[in-house]
N, C-alpha and C. Protein backbone atom coordinates (compact mmCIF):
# COMPACT_ATOMS: atom_id res chain seq x y z
N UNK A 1 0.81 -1.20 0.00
CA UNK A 1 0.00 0.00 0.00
C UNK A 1 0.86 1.26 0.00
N UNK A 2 1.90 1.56 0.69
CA UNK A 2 2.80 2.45 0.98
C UNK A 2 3.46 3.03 -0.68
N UNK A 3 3.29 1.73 -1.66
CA UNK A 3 4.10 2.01 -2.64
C UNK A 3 3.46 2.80 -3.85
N UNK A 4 2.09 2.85 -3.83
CA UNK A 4 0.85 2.99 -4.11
C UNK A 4 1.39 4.32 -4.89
N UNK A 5 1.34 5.02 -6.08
CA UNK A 5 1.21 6.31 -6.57
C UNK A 5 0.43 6.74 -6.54
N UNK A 6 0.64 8.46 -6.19
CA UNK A 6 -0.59 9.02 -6.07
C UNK A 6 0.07 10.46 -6.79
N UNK A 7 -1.25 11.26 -7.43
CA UNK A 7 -0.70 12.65 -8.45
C UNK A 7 -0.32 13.50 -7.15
N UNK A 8 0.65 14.32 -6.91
CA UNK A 8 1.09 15.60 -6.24
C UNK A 8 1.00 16.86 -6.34
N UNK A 9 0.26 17.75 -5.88
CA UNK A 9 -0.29 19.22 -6.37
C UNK A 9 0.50 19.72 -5.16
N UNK A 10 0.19 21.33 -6.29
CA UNK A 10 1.61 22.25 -4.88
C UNK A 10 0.14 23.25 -4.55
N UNK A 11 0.12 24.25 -3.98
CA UNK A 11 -0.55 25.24 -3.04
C UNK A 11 -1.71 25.40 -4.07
N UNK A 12 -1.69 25.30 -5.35
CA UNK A 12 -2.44 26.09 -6.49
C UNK A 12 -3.85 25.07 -6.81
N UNK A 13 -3.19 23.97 -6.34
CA UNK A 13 -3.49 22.93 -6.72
C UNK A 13 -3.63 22.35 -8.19
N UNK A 14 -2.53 22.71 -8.75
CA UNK A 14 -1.61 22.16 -9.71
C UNK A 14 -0.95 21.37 -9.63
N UNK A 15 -0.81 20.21 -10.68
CA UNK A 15 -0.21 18.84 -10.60
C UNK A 15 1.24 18.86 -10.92
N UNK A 16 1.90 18.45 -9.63
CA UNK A 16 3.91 18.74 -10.27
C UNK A 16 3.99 17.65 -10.07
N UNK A 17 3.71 16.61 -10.10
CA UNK A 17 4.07 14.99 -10.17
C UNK A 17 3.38 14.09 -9.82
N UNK A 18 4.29 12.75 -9.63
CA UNK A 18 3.61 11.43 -8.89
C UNK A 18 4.80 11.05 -8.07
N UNK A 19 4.17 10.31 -6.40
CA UNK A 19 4.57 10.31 -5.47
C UNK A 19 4.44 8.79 -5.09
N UNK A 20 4.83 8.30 -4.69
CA UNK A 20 4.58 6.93 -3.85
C UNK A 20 3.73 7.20 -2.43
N UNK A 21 2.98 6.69 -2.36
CA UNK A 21 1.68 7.03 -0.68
C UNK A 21 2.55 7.50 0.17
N UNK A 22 4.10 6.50 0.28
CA UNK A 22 4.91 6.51 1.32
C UNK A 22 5.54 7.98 1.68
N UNK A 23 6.29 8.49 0.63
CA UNK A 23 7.15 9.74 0.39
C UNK A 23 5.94 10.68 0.12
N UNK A 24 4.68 10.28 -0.31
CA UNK A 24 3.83 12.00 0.21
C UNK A 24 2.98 11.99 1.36
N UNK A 25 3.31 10.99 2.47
CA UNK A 25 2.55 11.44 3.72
C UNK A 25 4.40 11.61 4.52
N UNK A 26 5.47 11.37 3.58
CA UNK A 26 6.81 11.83 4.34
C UNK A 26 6.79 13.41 4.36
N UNK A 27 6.94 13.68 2.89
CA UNK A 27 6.94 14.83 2.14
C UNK A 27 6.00 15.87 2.94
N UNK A 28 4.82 15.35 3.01
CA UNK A 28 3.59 16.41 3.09
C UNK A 28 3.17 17.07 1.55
N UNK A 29 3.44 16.06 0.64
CA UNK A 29 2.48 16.47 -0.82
C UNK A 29 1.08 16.55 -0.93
N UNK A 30 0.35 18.05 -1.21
CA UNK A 30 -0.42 17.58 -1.63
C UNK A 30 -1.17 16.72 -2.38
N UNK A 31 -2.44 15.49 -2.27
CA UNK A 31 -3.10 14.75 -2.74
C UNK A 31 -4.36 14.60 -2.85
N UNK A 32 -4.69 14.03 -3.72
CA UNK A 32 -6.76 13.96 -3.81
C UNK A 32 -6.96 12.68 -3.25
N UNK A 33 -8.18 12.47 -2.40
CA UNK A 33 -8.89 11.94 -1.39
C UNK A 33 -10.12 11.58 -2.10
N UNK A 34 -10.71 10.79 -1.81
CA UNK A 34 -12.56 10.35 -1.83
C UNK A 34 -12.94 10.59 -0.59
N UNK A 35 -14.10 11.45 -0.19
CA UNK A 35 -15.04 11.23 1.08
C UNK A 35 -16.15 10.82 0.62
N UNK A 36 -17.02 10.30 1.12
CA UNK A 36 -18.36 9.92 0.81
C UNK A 36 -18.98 9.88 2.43
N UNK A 37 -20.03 10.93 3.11
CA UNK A 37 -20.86 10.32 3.82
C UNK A 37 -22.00 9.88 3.89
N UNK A 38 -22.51 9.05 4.51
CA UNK A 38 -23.80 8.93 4.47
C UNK A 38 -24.85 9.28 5.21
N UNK A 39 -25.86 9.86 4.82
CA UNK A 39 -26.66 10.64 5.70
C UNK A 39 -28.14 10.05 5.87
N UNK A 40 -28.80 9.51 6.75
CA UNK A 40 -30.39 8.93 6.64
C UNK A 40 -31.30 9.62 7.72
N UNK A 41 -32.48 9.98 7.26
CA UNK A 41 -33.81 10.22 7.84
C UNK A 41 -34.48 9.42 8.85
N UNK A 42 -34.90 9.13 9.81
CA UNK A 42 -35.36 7.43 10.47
C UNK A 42 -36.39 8.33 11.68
N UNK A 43 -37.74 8.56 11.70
CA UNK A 43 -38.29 8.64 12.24
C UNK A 43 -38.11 10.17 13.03
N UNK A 44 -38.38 11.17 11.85
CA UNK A 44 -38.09 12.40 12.33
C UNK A 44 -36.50 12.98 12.70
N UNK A 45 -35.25 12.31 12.64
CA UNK A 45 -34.45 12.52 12.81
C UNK A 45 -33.39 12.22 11.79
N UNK A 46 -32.42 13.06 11.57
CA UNK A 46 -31.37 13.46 10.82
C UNK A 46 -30.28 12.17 11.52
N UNK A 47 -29.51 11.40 10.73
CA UNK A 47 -28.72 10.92 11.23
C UNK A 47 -27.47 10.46 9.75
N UNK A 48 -26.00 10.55 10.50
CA UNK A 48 -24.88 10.88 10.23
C UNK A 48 -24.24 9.70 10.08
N UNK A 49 -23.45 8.49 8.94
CA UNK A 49 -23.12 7.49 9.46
C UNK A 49 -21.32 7.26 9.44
N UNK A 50 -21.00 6.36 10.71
CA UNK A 50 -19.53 6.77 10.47
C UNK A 50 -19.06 5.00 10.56
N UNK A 51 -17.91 5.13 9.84
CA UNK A 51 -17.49 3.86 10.31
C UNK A 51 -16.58 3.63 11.75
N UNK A 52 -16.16 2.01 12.20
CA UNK A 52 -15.66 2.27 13.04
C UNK A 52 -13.81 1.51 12.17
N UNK A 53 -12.71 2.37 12.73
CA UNK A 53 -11.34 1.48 11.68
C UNK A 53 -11.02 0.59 12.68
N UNK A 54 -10.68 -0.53 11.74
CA UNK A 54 -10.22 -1.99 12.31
C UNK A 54 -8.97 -1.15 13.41
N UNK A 55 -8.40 -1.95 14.39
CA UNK A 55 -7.62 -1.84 15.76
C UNK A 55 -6.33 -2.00 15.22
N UNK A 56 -6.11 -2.65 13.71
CA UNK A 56 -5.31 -2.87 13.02
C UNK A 56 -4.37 -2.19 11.74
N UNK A 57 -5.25 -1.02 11.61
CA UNK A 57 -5.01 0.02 10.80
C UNK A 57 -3.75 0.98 11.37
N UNK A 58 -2.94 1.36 10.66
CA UNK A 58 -1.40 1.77 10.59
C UNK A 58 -1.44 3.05 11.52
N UNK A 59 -3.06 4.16 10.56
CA UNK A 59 -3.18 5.17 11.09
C UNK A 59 -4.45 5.59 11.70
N UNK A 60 -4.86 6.24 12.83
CA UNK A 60 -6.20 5.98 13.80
C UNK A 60 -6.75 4.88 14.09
N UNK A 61 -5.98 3.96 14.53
CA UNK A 61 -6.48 2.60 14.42
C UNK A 61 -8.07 2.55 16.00
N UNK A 62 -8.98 2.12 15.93
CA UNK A 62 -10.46 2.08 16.40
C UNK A 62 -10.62 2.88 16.71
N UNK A 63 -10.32 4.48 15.78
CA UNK A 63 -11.74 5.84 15.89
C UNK A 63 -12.50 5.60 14.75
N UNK A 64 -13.86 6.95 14.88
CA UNK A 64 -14.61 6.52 14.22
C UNK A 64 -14.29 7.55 13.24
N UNK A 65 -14.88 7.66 11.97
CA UNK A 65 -14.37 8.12 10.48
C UNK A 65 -15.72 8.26 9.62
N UNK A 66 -15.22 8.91 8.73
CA UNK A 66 -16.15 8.84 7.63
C UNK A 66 -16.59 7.41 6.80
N UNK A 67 -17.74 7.90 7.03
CA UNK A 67 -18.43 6.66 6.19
C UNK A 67 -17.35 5.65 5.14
N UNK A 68 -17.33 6.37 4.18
CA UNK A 68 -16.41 5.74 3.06
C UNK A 68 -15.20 6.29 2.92
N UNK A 69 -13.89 6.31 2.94
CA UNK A 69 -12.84 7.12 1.99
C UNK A 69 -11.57 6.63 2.12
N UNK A 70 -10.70 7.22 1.19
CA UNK A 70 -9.92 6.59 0.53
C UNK A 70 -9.17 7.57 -0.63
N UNK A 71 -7.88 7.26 -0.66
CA UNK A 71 -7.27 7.81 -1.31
C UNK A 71 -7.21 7.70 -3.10
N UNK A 72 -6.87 8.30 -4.10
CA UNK A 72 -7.26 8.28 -5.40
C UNK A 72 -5.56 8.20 -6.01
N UNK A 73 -5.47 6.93 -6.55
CA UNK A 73 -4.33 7.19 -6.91
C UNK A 73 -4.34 7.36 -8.09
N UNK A 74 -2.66 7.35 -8.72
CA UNK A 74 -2.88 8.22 -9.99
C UNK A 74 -3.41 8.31 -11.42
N UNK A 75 -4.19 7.04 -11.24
CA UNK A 75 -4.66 6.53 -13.26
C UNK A 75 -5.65 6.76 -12.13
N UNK A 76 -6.41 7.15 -11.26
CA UNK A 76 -7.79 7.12 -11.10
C UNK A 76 -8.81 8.24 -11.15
N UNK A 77 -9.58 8.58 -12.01
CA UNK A 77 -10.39 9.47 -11.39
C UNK A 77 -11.47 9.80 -10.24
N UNK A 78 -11.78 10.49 -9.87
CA UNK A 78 -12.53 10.82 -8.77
C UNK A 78 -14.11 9.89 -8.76
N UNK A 79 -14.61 9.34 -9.85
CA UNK A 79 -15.58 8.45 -10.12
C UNK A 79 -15.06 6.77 -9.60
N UNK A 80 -13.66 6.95 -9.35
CA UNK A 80 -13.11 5.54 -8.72
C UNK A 80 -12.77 5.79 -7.62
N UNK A 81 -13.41 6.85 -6.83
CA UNK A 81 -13.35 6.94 -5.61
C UNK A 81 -14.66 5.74 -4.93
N UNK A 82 -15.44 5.62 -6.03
CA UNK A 82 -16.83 4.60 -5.10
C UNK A 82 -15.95 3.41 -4.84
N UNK A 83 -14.59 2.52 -5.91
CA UNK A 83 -15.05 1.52 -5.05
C UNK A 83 -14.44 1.63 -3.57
N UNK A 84 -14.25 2.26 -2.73
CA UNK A 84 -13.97 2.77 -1.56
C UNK A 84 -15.01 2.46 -0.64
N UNK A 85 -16.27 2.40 -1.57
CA UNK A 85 -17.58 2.20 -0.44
C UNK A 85 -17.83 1.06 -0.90
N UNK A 86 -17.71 0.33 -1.90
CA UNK A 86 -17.89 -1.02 -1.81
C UNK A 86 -17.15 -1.92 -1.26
N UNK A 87 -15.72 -1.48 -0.95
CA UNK A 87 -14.32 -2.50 -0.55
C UNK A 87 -14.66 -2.51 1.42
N UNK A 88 -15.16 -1.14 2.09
CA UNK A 88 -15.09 -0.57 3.13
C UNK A 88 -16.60 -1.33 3.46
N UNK A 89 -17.63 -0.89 3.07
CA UNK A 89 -18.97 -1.24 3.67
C UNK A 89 -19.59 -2.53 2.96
N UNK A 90 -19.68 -2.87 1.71
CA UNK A 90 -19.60 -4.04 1.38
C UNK A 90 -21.16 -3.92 0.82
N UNK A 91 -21.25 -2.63 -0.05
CA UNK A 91 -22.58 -2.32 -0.47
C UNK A 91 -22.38 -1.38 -1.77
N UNK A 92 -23.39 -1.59 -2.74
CA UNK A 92 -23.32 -0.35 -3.47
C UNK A 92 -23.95 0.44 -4.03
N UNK A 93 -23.30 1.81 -4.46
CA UNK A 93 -24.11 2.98 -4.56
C UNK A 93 -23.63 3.53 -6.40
N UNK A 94 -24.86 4.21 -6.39
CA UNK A 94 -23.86 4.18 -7.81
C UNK A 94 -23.28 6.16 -7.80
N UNK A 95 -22.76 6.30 -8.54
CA UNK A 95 -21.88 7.70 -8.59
C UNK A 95 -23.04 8.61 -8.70
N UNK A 96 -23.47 8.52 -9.49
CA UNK A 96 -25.00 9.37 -10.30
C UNK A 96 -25.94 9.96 -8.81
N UNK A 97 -25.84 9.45 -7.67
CA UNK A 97 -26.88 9.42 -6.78
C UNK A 97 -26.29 10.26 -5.61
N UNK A 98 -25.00 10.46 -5.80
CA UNK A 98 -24.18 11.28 -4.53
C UNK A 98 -24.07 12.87 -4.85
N UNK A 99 -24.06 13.34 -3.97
CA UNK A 99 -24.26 15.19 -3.92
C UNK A 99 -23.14 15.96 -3.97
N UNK A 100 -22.13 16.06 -4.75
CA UNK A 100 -20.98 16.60 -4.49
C UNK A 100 -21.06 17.65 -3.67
N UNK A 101 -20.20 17.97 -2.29
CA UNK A 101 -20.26 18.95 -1.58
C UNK A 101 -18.57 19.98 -1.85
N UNK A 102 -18.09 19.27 -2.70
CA UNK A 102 -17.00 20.22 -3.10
C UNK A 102 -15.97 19.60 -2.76
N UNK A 103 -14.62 20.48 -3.28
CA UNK A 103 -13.41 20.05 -2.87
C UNK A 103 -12.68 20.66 -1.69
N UNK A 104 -12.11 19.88 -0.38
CA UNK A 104 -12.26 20.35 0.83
C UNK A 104 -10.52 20.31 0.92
N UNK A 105 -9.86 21.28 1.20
CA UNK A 105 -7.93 21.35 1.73
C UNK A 105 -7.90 20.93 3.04
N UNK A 106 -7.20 20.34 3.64
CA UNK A 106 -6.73 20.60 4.93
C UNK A 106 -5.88 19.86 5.06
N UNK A 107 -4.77 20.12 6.57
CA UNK A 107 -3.77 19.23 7.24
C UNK A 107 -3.76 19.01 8.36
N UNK A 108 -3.16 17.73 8.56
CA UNK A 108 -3.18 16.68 9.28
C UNK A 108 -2.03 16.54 10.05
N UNK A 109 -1.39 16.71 11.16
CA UNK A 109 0.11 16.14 11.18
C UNK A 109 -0.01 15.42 12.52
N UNK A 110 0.74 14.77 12.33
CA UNK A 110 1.67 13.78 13.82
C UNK A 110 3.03 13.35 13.27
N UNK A 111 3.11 12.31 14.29
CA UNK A 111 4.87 12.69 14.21
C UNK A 111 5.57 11.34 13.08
N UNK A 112 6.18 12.02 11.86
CA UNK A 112 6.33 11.89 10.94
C UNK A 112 5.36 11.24 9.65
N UNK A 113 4.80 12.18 9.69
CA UNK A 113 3.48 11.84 9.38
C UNK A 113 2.25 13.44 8.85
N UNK A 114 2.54 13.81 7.54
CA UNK A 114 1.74 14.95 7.40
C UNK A 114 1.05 14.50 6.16
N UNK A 115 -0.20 14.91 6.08
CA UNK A 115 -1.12 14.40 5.41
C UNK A 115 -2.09 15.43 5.08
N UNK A 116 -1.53 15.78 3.89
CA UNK A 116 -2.04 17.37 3.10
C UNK A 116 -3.46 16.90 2.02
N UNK A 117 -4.62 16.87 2.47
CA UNK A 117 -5.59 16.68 1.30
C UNK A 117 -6.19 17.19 0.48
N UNK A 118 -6.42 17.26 -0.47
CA UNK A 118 -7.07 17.96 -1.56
C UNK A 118 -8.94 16.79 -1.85
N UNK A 119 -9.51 16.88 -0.56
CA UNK A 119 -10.33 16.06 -0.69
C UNK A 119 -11.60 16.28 -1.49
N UNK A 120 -11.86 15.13 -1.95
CA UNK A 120 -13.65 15.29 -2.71
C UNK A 120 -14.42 15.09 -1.70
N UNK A 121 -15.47 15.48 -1.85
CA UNK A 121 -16.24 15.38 -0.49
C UNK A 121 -17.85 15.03 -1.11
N UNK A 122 -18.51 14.19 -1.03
CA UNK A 122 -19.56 13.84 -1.45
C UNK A 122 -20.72 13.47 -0.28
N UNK A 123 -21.74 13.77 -0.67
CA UNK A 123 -23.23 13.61 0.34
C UNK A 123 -23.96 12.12 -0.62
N UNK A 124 -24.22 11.39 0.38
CA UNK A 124 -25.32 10.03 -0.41
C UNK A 124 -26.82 10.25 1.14
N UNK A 125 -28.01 9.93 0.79
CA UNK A 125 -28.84 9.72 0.98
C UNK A 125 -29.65 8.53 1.02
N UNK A 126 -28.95 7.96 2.40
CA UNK A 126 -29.22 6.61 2.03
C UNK A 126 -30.74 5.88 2.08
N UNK A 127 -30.45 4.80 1.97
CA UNK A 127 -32.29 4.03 2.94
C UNK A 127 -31.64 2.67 3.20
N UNK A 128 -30.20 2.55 3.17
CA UNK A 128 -29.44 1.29 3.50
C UNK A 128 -29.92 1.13 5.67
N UNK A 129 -30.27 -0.22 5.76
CA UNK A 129 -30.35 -0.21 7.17
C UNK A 129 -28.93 -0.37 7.48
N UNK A 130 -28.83 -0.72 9.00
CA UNK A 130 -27.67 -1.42 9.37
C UNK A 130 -26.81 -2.25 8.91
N UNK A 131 -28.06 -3.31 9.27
CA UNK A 131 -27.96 -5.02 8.92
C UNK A 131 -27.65 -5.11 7.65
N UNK A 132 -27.62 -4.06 6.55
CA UNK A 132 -27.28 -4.50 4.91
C UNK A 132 -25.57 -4.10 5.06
N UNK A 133 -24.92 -3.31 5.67
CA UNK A 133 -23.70 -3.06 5.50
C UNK A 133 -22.94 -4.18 5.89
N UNK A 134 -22.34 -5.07 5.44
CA UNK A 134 -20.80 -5.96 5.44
C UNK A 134 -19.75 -5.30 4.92
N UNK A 135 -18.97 -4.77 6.65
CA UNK A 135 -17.30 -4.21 6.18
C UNK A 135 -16.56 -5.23 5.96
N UNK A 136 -15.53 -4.42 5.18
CA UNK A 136 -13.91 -5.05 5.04
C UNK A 136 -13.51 -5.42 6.27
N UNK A 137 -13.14 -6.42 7.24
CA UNK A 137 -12.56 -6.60 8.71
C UNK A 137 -11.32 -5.92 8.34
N UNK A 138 -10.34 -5.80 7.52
CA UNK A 138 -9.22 -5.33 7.19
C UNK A 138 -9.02 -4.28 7.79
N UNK A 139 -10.07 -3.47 7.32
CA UNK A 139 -10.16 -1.62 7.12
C UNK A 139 -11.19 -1.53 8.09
N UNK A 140 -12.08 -1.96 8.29
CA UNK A 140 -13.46 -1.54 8.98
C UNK A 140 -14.29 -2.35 9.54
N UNK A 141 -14.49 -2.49 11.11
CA UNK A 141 -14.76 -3.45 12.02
C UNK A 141 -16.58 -3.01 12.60
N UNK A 142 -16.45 -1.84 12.00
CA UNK A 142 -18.22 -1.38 12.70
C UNK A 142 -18.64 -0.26 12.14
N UNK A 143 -19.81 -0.03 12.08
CA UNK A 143 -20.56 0.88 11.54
C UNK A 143 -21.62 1.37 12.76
N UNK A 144 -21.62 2.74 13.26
CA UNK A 144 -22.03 3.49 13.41
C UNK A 144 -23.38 4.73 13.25
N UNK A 145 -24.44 4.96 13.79
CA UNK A 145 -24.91 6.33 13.27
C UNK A 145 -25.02 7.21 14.67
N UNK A 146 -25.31 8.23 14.15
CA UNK A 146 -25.57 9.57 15.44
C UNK A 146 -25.82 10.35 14.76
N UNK A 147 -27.17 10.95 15.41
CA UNK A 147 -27.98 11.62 15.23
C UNK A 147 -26.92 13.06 15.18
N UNK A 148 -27.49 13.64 13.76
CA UNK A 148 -27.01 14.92 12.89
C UNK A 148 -26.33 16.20 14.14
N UNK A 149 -27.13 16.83 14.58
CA UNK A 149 -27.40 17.83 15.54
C UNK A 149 -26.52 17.33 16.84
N UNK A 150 -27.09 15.89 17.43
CA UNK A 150 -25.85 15.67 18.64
C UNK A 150 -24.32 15.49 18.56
N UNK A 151 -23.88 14.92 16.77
CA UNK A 151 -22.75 14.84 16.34
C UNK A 151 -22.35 16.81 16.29
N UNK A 152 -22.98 17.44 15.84
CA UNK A 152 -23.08 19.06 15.76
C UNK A 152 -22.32 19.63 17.55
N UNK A 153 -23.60 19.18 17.72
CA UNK A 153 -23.19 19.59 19.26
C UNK A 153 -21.93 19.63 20.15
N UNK A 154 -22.01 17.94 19.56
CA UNK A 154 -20.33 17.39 20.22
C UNK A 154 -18.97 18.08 19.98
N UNK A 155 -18.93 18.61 18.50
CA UNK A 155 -17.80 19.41 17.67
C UNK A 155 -18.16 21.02 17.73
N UNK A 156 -19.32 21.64 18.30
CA UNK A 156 -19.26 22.65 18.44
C UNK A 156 -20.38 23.55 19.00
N UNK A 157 -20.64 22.37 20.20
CA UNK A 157 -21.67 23.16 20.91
C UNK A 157 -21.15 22.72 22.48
N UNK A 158 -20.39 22.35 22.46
CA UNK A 158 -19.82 22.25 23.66
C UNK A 158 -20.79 21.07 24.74
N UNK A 159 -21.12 19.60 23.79
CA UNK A 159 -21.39 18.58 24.42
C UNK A 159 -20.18 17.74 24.84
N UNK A 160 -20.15 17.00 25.54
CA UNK A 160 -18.91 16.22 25.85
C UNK A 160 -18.97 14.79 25.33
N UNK A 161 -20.28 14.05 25.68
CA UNK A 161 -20.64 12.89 25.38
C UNK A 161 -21.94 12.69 24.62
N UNK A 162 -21.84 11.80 23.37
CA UNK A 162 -23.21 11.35 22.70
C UNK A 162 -23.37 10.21 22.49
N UNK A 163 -24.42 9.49 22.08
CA UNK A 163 -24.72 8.41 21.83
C UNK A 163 -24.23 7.81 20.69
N UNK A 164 -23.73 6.64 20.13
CA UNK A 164 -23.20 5.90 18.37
C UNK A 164 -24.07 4.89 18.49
N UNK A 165 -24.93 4.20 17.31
CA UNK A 165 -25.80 3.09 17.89
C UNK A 165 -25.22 2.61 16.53
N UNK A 166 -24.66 1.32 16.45
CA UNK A 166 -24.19 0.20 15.38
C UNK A 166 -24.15 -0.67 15.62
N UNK A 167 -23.33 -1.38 15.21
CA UNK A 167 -22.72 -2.88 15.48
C UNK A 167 -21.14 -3.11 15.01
N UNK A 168 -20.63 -3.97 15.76
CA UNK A 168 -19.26 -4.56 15.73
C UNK A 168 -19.19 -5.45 15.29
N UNK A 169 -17.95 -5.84 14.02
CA UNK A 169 -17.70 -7.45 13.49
C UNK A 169 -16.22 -7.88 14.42
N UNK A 170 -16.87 -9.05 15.11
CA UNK A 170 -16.17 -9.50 16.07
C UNK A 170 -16.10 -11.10 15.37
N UNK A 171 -14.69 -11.71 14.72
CA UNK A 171 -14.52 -12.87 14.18
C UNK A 171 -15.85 -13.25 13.06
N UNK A 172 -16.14 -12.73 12.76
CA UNK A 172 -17.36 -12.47 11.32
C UNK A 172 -18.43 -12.62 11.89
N UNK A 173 -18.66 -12.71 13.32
CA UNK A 173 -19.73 -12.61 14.28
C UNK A 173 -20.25 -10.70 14.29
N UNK A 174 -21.33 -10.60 13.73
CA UNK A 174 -21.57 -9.05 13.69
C UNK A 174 -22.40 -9.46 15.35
N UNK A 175 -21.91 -8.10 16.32
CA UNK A 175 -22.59 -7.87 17.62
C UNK A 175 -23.02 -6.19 17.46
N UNK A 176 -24.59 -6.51 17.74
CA UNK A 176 -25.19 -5.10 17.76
C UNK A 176 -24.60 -4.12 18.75
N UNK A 177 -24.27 -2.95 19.17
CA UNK A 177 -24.02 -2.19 20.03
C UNK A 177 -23.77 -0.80 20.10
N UNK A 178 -23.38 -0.22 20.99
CA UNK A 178 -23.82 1.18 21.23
C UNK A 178 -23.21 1.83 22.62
N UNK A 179 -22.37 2.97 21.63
CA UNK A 179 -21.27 3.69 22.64
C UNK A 179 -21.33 4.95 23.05
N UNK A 180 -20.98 5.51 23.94
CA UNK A 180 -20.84 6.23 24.57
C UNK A 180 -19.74 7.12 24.04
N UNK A 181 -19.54 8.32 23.24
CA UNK A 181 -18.20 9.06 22.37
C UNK A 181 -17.86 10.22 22.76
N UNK A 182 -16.83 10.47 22.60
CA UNK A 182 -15.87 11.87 22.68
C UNK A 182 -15.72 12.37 21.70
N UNK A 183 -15.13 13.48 21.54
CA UNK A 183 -14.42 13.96 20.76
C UNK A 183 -13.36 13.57 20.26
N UNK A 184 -12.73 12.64 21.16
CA UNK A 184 -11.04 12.24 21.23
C UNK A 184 -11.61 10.44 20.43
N UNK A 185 -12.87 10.28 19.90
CA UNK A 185 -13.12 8.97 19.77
C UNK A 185 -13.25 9.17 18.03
N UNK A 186 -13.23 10.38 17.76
CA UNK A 186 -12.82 10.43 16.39
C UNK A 186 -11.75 10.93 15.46
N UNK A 187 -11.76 10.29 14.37
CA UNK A 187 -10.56 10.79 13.40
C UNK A 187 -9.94 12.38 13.86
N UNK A 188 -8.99 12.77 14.10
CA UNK A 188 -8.79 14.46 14.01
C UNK A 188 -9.09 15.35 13.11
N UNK A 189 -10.12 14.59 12.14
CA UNK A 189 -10.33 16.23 11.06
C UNK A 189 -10.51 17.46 12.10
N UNK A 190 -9.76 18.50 10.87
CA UNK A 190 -10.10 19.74 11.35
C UNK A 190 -11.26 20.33 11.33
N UNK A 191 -11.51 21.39 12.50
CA UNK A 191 -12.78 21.87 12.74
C UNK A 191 -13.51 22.38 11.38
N UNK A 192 -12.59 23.36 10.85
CA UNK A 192 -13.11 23.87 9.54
C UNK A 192 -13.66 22.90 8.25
N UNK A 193 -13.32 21.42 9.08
CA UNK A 193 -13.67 20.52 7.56
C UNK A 193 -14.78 20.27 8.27
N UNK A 194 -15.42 19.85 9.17
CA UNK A 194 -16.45 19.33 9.68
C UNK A 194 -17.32 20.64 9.50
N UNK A 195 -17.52 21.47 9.70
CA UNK A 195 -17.96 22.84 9.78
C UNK A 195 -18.56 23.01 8.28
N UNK A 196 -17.78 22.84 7.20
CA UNK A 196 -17.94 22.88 6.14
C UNK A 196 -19.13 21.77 5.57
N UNK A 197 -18.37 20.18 6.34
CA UNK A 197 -19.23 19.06 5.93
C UNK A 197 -20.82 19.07 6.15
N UNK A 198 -20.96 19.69 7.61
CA UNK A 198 -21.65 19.79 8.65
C UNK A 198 -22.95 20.65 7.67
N UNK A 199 -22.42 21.76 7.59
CA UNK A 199 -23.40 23.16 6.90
C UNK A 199 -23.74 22.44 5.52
N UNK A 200 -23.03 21.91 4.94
CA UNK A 200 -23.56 21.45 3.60
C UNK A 200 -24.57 20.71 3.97
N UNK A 201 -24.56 19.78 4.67
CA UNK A 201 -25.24 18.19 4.79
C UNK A 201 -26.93 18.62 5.37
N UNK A 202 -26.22 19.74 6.09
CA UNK A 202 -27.71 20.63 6.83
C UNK A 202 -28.61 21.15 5.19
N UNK A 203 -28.05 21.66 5.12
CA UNK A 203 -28.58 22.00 3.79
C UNK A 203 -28.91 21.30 2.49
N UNK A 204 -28.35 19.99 2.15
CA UNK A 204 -28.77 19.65 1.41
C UNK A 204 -29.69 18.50 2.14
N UNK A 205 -29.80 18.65 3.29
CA UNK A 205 -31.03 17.66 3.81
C UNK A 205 -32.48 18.92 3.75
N UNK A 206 -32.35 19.72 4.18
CA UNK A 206 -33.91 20.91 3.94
C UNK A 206 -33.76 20.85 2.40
N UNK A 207 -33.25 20.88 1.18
CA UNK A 207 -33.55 20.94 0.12
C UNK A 207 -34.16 19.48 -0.05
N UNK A 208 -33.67 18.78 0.38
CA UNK A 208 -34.33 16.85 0.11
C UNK A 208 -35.79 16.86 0.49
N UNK A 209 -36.28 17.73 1.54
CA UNK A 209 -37.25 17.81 2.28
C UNK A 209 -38.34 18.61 1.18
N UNK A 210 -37.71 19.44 0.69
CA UNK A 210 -39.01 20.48 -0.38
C UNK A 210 -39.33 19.53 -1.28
């Protein structure tokens, strides 16, 4: 995976090369990303879905994350960002049906380790239940939802704790369950990306509604 090419853009986001995964999370090259979240309606309420990453994963290994994503390497276009949600959740959607919410910058760092994105960021509308998602155990051990507004709250209303109601694949044994989260229980995106994700998703859920 490390060896993986991916295209390299400088500040402009102009393409000055190709990078190996390895030498542009060394580097700090900019790169293009797939996001995909998923967003569902269920009885008057807005809800947000996240995955949970296998305990085994290199980087954030068991926080919770965006639904689908994945990096775009370099023969790929941004339309081969889906199979990301088929490899990850084990379901599929087709391209035609997702809401582009734009292309989102930000950085990431820890220690040796910077991770500059030039991400796509896409909205899906699902009616997938639970029980239809089969993750990758590789990449993704559970699936997650929380309600729109309390995920809101948590990142910027000054809640501390909310509810996640999913299930865990424990030895291909799926166990229903439901946690108790922090702030510190998810990926570190930056505030300004969630903020961004957040306001879109609000909005293109009241337009779904007219």
């Amino acid at each position: 995976m490390e060896t993986e090419l991916l295209n390299i853009f400088d500040h402009n986001r102009k393409q000055i090369g190709v990078a190996s995964r390895e030498e542009v999370h060394k580097q700090g090259h900019w790169h293009e990303t797939f996001h995909c979240w998923f967003v569902s309606r269920e009885k008057d309420q807005d809800y947000i879905y996240f995955q949970y990453r296998s305990k085994e994963k290199k980087d954030y290994p068991g926080l919770l994350d965006i639904t689908a994503a994945g990096h775009l390497l370099s023969h790929e276009s941004v339309m081969d960002g889906m199979r990301e949600v088929e490899e990850e959740l084990g379901i599929y959607v087709n391209f035609a049906d997702l809401v582009p919410l734009g292309v989102i910058d930000y950085i990431a760092e820890k220690e040796n380790f910077i991770d500059k994105e030039l991400a796509h960021v896409f909205l899906y509308h699902s009616n997938y239940s639970l029980e239809e998602f089969s993750p990758q155990p590789e990449e993704v051990t559970g699936i997650y939802r929380i309600a729109l507004e309390e995920f809101y709250g948590l990142w910027f209303g000054g809640t501390e704790l909310i509810e996640a109601e999913g299930f865990q694949v424990d030895n291909g044994i799926r166990i229903p369950n439901s946690l108790d989260v922090r702030k510190t229980d998810f990926v570190p995106h930056q505030d300004y990306y969630y903020k961004r994700v957040l306001h879109s998703m609000r909005e293109q859920i009241v337009q779904s509604k007219v």
